[in-house]
PDB file of N, CA and C in Angstrom:
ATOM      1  N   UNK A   1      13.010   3.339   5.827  1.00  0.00           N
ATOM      2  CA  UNK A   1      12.331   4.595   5.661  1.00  0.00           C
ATOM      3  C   UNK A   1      12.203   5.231   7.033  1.00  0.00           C
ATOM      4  N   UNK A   2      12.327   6.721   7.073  1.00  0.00           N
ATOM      5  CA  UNK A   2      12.451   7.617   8.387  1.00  0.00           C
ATOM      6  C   UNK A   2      11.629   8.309   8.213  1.00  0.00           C
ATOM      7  N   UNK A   3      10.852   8.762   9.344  1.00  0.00           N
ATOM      8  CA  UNK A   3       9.760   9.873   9.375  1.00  0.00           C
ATOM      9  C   UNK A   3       9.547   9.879  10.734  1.00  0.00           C
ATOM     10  N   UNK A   4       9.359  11.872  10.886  1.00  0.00           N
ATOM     11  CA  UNK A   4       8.756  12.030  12.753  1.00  0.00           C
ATOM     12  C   UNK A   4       7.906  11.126  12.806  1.00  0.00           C
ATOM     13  N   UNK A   5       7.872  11.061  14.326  1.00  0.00           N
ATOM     14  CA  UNK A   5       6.517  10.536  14.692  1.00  0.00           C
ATOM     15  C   UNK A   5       5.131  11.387  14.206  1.00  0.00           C
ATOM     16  N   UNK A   6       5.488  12.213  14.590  1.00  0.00           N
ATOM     17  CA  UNK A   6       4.221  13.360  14.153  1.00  0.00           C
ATOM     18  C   UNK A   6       3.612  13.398  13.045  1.00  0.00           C
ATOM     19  N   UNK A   7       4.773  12.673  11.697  1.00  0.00           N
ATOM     20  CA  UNK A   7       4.133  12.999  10.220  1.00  0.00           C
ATOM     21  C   UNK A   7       3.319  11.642  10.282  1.00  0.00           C
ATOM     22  N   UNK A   8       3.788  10.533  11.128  1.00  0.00           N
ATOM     23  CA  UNK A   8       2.756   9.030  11.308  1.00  0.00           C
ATOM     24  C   UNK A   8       1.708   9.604  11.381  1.00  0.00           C
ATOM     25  N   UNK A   9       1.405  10.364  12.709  1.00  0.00           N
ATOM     26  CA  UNK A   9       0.323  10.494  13.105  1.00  0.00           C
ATOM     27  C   UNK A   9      -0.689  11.444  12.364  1.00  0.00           C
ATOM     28  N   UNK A  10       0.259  12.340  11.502  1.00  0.00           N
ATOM     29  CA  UNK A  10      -0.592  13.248  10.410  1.00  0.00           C
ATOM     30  C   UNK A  10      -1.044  13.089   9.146  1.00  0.00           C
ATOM     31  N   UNK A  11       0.189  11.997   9.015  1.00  0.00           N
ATOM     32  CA  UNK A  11      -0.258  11.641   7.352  1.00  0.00           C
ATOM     33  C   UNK A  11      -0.076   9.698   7.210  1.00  0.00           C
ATOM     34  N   UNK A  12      -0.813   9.349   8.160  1.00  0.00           N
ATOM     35  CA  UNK A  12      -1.108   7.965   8.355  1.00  0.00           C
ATOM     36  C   UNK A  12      -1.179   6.908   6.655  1.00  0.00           C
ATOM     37  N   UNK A  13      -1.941   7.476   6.812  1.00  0.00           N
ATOM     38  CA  UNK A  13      -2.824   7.034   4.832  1.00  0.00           C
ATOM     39  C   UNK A  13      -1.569   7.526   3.520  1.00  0.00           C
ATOM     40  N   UNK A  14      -1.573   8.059   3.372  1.00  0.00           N
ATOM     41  CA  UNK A  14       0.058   8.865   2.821  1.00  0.00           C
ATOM     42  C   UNK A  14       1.328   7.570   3.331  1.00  0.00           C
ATOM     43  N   UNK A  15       1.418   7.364   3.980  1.00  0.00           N
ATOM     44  CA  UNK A  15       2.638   6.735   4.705  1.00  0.00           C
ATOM     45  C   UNK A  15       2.203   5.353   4.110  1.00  0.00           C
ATOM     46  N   UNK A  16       1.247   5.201   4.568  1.00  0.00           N
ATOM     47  CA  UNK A  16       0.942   4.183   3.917  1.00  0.00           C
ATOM     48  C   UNK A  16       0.714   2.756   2.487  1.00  0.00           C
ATOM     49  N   UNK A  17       0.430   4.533   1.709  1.00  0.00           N
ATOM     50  CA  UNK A  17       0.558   4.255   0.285  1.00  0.00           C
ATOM     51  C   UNK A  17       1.990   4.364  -0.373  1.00  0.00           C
ATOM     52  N   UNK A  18       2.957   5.349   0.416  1.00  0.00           N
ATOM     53  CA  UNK A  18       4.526   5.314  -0.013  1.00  0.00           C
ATOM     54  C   UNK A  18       5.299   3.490   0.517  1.00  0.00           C
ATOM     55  N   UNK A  19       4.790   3.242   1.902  1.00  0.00           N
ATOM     56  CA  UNK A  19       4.802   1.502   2.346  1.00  0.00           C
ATOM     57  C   UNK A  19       4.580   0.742   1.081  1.00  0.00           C
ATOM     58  N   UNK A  20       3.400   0.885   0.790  1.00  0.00           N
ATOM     59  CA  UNK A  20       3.097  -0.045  -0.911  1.00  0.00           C
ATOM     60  C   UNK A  20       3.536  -0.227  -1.527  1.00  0.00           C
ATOM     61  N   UNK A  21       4.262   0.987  -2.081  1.00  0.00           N
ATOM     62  CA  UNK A  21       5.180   1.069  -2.954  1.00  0.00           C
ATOM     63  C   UNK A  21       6.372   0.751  -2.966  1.00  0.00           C
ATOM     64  N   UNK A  22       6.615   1.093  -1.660  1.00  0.00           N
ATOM     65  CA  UNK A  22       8.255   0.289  -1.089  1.00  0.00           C
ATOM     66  C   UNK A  22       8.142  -1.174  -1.445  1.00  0.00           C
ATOM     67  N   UNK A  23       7.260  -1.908  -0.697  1.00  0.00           N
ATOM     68  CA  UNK A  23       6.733  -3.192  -0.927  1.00  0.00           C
ATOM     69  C   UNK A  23       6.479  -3.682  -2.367  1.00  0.00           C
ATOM     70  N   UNK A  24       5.719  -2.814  -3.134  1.00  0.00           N
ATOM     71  CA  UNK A  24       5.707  -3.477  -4.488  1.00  0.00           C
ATOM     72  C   UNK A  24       6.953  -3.854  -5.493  1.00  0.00           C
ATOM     73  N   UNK A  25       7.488  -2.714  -5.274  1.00  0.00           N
ATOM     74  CA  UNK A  25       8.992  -2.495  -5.692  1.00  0.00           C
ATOM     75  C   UNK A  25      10.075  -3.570  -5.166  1.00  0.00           C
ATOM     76  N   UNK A  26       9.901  -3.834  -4.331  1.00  0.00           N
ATOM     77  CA  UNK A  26      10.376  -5.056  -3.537  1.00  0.00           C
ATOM     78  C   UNK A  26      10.456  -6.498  -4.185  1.00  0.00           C
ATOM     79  N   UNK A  27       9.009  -6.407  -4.478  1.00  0.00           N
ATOM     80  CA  UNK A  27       8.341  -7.859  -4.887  1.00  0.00           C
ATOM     81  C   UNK A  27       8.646  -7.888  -6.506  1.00  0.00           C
ATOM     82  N   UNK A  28       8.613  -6.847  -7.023  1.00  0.00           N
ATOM     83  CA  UNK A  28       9.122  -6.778  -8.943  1.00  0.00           C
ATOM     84  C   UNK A  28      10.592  -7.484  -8.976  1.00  0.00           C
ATOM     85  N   UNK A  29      11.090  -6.642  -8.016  1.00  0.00           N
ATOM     86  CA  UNK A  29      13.013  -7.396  -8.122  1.00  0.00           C
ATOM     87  C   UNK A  29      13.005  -8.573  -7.827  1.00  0.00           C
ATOM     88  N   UNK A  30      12.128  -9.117  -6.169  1.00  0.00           N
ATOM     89  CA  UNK A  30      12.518 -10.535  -6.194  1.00  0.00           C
ATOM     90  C   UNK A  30      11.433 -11.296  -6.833  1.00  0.00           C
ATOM     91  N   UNK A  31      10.850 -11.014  -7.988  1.00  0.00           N
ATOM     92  CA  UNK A  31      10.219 -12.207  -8.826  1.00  0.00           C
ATOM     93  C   UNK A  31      10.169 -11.897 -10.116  1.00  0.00           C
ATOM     94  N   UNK A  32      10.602 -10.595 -10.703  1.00  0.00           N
ATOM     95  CA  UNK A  32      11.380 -10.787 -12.130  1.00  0.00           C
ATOM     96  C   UNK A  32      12.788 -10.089 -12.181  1.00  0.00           C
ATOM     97  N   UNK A  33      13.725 -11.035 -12.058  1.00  0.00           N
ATOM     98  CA  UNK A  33      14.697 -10.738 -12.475  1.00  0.00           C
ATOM     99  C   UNK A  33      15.295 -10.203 -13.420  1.00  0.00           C
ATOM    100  N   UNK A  34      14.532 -10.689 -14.822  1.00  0.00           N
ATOM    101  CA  UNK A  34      14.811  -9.776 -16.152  1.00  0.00           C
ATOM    102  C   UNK A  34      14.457  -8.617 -15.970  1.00  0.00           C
ATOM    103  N   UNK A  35      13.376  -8.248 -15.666  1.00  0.00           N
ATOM    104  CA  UNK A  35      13.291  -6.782 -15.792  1.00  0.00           C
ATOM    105  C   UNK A  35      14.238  -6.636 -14.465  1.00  0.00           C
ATOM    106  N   UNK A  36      14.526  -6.640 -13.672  1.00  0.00           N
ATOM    107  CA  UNK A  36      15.269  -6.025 -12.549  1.00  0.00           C
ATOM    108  C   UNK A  36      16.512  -5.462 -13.171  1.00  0.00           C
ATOM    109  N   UNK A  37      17.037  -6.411 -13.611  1.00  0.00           N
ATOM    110  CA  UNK A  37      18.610  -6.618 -14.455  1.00  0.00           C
ATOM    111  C   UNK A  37      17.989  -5.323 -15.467  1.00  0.00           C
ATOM    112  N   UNK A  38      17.323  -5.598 -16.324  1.00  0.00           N
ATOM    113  CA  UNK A  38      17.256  -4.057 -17.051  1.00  0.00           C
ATOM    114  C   UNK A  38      17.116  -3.116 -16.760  1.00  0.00           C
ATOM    115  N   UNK A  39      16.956  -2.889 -15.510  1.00  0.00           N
ATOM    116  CA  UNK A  39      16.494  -1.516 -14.734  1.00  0.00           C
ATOM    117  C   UNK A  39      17.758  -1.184 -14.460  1.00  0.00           C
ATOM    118  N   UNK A  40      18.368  -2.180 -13.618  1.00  0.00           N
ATOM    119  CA  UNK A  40      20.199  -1.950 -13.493  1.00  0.00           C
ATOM    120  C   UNK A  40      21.091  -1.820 -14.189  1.00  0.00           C
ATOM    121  N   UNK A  41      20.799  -2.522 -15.812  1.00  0.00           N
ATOM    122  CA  UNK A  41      21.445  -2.252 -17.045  1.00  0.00           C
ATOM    123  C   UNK A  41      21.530  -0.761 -16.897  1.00  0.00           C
ATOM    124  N   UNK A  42      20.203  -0.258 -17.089  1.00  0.00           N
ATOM    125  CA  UNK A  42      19.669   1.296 -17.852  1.00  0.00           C
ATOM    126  C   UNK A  42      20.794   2.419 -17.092  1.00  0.00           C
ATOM    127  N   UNK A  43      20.910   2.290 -15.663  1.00  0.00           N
ATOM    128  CA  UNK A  43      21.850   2.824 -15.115  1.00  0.00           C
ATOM    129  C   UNK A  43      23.254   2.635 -14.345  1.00  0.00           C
ATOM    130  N   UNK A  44      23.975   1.416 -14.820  1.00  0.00           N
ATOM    131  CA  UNK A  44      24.770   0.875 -14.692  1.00  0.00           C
ATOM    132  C   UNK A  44      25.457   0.608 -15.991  1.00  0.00           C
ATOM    133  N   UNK A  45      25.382   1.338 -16.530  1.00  0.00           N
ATOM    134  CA  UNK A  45      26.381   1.420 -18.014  1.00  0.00           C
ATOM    135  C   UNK A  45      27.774   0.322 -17.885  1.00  0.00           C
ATOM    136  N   UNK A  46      27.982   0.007 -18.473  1.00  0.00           N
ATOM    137  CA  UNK A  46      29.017  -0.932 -18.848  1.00  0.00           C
ATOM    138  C   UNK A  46      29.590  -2.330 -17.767  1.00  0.00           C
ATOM    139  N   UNK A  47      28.475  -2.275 -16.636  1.00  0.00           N
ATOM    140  CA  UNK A  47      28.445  -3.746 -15.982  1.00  0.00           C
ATOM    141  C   UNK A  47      28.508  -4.802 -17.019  1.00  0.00           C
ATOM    142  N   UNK A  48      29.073  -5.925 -16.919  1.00  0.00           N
ATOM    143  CA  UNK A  48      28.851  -6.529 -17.555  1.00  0.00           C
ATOM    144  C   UNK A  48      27.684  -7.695 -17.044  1.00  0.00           C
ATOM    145  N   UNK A  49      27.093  -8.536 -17.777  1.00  0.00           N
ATOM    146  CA  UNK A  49      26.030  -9.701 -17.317  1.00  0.00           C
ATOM    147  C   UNK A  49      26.456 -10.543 -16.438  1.00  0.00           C
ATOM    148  N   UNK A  50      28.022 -10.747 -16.070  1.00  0.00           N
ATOM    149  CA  UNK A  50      28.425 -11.456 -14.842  1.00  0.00           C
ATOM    150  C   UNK A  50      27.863 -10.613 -13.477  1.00  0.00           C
ATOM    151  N   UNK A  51      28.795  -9.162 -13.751  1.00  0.00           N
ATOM    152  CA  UNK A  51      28.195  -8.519 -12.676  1.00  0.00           C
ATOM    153  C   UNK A  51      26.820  -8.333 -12.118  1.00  0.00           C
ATOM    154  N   UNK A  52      26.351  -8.094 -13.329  1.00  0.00           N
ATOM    155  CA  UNK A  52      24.973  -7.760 -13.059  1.00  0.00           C
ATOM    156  C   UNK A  52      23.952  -9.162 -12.478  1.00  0.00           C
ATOM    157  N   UNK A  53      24.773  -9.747 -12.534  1.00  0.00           N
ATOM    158  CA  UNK A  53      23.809 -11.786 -11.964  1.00  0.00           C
ATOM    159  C   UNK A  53      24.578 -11.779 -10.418  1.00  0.00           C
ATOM    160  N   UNK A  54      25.457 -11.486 -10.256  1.00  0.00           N
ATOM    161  CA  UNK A  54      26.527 -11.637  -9.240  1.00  0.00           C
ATOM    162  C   UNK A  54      25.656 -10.640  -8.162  1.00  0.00           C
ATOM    163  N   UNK A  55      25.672  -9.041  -8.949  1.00  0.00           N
ATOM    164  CA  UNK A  55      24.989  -8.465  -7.880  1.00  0.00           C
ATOM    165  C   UNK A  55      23.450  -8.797  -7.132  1.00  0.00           C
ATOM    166  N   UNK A  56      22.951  -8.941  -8.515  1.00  0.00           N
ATOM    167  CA  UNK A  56      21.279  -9.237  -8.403  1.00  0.00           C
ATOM    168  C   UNK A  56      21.139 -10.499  -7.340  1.00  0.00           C
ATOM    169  N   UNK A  57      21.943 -11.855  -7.786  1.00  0.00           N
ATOM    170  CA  UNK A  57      22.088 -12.557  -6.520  1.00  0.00           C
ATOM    171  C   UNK A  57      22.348 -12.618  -5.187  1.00  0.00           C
ATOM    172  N   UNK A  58      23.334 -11.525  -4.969  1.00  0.00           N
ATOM    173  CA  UNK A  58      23.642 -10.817  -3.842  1.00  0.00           C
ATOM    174  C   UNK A  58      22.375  -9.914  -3.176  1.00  0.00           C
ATOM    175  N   UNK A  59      21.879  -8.830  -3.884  1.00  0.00           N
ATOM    176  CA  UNK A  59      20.633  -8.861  -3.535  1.00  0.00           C
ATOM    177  C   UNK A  59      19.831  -9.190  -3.173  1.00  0.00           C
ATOM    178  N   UNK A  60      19.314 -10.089  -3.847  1.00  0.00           N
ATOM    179  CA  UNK A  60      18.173 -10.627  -3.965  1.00  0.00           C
ATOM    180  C   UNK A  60      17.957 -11.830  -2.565  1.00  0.00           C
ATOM    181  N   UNK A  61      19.169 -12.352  -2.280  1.00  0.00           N
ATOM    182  CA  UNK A  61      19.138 -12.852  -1.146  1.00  0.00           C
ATOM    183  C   UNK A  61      19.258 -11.985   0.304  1.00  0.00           C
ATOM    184  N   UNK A  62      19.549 -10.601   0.307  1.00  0.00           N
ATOM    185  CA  UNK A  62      19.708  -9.924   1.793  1.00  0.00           C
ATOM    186  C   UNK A  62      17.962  -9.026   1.766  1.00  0.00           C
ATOM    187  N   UNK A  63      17.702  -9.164   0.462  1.00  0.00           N
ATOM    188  CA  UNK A  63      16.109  -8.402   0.760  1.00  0.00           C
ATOM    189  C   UNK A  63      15.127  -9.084   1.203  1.00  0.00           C
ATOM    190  N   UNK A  64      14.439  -8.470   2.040  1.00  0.00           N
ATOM    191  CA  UNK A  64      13.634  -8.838   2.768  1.00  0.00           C
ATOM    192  C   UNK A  64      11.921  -9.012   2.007  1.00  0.00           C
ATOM    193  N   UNK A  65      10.990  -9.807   2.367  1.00  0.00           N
ATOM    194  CA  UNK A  65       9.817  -9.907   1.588  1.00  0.00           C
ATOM    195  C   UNK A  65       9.093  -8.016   2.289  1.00  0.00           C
ATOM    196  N   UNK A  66       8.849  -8.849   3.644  1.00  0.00           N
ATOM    197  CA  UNK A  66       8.213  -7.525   4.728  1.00  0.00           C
ATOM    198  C   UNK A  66       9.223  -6.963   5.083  1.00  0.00           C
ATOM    199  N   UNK A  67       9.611  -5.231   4.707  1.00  0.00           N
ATOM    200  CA  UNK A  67      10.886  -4.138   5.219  1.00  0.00           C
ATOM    201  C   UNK A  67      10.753  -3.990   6.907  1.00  0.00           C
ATOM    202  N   UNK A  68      10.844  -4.660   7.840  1.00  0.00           N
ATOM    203  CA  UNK A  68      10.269  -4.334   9.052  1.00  0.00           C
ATOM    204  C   UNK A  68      11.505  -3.578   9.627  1.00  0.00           C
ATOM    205  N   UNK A  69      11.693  -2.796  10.707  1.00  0.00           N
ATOM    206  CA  UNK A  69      12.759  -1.986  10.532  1.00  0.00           C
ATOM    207  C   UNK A  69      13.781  -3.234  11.532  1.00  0.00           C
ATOM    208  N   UNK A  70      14.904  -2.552  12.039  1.00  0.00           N
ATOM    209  CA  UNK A  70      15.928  -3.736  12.029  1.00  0.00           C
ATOM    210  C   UNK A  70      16.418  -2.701  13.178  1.00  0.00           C
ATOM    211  N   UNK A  71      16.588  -3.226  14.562  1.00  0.00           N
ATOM    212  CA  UNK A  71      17.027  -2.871  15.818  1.00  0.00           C
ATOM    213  C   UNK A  71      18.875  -2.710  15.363  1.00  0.00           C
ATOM    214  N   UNK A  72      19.430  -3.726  15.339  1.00  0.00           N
ATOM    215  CA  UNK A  72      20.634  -2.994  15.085  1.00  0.00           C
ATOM    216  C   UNK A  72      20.892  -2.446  14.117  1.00  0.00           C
ATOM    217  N   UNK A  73      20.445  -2.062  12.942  1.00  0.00           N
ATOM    218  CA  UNK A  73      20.581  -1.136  11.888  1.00  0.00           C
ATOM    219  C   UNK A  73      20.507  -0.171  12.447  1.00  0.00           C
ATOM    220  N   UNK A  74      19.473   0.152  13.244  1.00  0.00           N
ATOM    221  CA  UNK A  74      18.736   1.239  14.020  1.00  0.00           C
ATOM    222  C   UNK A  74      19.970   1.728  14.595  1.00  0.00           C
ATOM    223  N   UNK A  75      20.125   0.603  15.709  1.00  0.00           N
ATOM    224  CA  UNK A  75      21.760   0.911  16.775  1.00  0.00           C
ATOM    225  C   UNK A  75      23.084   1.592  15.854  1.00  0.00           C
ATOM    226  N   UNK A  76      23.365   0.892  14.436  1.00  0.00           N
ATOM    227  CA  UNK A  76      24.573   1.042  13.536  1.00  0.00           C
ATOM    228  C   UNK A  76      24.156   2.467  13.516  1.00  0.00           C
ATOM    229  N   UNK A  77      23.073   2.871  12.870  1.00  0.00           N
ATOM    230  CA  UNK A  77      22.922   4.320  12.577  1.00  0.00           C
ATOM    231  C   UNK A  77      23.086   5.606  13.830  1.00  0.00           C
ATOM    232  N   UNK A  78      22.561   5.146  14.750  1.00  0.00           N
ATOM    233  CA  UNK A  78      22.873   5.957  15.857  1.00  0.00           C
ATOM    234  C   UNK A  78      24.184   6.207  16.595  1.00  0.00           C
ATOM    235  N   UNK A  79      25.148   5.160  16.176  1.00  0.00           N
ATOM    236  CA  UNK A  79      26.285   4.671  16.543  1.00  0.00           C
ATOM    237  C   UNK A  79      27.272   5.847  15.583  1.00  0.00           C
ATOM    238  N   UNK A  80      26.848   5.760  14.511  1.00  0.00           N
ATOM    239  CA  UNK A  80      27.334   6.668  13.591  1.00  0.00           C
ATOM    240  C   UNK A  80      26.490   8.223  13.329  1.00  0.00           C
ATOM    241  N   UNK A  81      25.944   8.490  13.531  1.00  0.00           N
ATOM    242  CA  UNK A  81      25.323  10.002  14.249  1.00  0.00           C
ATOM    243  C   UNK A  81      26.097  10.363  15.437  1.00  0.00           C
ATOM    244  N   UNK A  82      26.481   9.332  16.454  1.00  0.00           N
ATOM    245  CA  UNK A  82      27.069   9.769  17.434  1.00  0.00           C
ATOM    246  C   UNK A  82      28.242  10.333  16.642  1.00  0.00           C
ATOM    247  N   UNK A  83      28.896  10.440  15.958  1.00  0.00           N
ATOM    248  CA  UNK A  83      29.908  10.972  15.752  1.00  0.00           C
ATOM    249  C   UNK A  83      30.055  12.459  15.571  1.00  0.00           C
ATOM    250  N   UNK A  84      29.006  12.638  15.104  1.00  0.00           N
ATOM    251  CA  UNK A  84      28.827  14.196  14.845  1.00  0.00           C
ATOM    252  C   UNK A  84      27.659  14.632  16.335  1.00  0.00           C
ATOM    253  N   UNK A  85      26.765  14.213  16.207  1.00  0.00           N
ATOM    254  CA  UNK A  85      26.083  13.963  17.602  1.00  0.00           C
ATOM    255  C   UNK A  85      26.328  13.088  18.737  1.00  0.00           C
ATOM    256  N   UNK A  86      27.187  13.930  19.494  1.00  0.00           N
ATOM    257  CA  UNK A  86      27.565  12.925  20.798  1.00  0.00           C
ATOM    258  C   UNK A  86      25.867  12.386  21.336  1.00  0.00           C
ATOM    259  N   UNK A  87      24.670  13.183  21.405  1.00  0.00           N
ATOM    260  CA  UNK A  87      23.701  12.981  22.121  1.00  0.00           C
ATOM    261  C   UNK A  87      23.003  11.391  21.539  1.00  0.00           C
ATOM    262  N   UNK A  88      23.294  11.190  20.428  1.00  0.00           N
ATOM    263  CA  UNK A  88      23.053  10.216  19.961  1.00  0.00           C
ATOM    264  C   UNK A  88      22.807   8.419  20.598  1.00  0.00           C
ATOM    265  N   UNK A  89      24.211   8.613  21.132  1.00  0.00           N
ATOM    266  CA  UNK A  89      24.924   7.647  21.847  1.00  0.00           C
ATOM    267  C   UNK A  89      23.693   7.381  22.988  1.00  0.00           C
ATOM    268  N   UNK A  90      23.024   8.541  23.627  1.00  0.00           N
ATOM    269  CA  UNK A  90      21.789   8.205  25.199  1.00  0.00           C
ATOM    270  C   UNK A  90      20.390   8.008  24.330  1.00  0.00           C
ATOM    271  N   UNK A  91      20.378   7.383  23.367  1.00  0.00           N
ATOM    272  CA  UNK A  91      19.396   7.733  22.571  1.00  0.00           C
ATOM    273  C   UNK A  91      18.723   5.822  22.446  1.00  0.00           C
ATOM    274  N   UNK A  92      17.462   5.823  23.067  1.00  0.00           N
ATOM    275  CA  UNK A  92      17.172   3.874  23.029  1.00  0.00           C
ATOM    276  C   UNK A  92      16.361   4.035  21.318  1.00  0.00           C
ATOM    277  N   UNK A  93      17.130   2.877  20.839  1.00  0.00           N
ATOM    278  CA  UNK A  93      16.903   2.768  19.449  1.00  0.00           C
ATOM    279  C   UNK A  93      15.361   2.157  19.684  1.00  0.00           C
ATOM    280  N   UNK A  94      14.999   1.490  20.834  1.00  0.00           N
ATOM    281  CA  UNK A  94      13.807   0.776  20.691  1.00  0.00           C
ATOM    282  C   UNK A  94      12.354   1.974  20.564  1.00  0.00           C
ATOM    283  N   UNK A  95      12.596   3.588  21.313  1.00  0.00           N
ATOM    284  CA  UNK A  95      12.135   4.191  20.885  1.00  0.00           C
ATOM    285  C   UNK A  95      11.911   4.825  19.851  1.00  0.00           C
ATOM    286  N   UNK A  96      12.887   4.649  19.234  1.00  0.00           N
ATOM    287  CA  UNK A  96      12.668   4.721  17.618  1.00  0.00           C
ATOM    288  C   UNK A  96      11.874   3.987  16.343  1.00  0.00           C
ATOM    289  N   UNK A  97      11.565   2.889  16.628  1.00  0.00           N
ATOM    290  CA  UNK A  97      11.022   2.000  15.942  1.00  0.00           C
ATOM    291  C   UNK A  97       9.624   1.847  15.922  1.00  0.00           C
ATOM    292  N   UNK A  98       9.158   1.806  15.043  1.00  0.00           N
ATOM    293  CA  UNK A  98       7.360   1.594  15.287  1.00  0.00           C
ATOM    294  C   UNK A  98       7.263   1.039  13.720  1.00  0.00           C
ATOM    295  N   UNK A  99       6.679  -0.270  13.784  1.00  0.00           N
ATOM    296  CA  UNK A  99       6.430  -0.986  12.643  1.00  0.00           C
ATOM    297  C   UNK A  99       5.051  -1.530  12.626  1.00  0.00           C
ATOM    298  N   UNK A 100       4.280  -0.441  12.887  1.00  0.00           N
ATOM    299  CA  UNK A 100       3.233  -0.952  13.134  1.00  0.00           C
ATOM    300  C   UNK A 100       2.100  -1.025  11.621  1.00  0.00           C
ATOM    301  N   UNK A 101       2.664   0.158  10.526  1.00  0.00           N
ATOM    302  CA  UNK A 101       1.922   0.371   9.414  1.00  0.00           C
ATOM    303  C   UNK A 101       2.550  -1.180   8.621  1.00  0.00           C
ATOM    304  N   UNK A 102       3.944  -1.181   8.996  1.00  0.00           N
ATOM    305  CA  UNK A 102       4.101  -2.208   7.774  1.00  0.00           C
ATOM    306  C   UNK A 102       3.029  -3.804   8.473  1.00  0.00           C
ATOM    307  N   UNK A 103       3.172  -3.603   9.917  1.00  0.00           N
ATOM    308  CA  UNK A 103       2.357  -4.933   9.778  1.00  0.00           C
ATOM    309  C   UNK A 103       0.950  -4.778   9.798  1.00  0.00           C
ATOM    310  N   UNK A 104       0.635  -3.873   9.561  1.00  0.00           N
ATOM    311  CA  UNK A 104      -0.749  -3.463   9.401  1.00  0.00           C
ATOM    312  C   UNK A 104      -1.037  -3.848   7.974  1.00  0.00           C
ATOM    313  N   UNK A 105       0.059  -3.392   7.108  1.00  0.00           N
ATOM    314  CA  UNK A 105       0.007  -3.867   5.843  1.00  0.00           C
ATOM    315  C   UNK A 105      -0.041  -5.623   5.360  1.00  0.00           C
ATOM    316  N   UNK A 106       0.912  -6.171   5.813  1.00  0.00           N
ATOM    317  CA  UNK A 106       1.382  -7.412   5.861  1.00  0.00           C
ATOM    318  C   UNK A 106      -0.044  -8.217   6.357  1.00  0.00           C
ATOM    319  N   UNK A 107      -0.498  -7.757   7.802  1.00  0.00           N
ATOM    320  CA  UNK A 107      -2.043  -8.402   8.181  1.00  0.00           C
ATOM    321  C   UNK A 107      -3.102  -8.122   7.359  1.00  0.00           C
ATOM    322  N   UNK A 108      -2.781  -6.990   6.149  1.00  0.00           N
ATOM    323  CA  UNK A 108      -3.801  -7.301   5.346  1.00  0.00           C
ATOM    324  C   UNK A 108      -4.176  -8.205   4.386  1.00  0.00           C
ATOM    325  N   UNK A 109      -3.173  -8.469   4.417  1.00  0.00           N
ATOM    326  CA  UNK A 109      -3.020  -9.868   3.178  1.00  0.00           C
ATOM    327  C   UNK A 109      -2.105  -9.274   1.960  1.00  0.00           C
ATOM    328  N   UNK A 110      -1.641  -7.810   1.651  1.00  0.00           N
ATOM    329  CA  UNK A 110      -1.299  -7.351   0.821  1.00  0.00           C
ATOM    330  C   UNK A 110       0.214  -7.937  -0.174  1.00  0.00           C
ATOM    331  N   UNK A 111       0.759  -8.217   0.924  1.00  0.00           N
ATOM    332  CA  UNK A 111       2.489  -8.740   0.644  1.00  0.00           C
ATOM    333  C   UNK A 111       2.164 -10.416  -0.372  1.00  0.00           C
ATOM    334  N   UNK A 112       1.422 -10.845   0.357  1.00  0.00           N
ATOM    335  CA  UNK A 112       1.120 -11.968  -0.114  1.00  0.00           C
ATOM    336  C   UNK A 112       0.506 -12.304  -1.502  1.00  0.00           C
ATOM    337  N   UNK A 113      -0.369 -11.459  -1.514  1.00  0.00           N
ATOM    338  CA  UNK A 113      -1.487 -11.037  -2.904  1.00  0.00           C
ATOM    339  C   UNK A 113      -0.187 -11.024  -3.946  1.00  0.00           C
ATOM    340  N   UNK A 114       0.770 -10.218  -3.655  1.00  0.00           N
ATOM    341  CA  UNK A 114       1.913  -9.568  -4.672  1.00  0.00           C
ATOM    342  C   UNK A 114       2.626 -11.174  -4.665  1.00  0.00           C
ATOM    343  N   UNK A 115       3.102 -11.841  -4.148  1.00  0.00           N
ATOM    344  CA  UNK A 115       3.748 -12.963  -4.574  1.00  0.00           C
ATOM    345  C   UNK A 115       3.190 -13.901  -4.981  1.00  0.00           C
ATOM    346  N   UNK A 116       1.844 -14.059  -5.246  1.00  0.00           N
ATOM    347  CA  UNK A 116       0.868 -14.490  -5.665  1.00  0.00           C
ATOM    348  C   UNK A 116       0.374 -14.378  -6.996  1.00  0.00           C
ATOM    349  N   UNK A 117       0.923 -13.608  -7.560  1.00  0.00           N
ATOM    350  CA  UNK A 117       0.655 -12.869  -8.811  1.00  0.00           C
ATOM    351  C   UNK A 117       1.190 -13.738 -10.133  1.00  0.00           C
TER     352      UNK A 117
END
């Protein structure tokens, strides 16, 4: 998830509650699979149940519990902006990053509560 700095600082609480949701959503796929698979059914028309186990497994193993953001993802993306934006390229990905709501979240006990369930 992307947002100015400025909308952090304006809509803190807001950001926050869209975090939750990222997170909850998170935690539905990796601990019910049936419903996941039906969600992917509903718009994945004619997968078949191999695919749909094949992908979900695939999934389900590169997702993360806590979304914390990811330095070279960060780098990949800027790497590829440079293309259209040369300025891109002088650009420190480490200023980009601030994960401070999700572990604000995570130190609340919240992530946990949900796998707990």
């Amino acid at each position: 998830m992307t947002t100015l700095r400025q909308t952090v600082n304006k809509n803190n609480e807001l950001l926050e509650r869209v975090l939750k949701a990222l997170i909850e959503g998170i935690a539905i796929f990796k601990t019910n699979k049936q419903r996941s698979i039906a969600v992917w059914r509903k718009y994945l028309r004619g997968a078949t149940d191999e695919v749909m186990e094949e992908s979900y497994q695939s999934t389900v193993g590169e997702m993360e519990q806590v979304p914390l953001p990811s330095l070279p993802v960060i780098k990949s993306g800027l790497d590829v902006l440079s293309l259209e934006y040369p300025q891109a390229k002088q650009t420190d990905a480490n200023l980009i990053i601030d994960s401070s709501l999700v572990k604000r979240i995570e130190q609340s006990g919240f992530i946990d509560a949900l796998y707990k369930k």
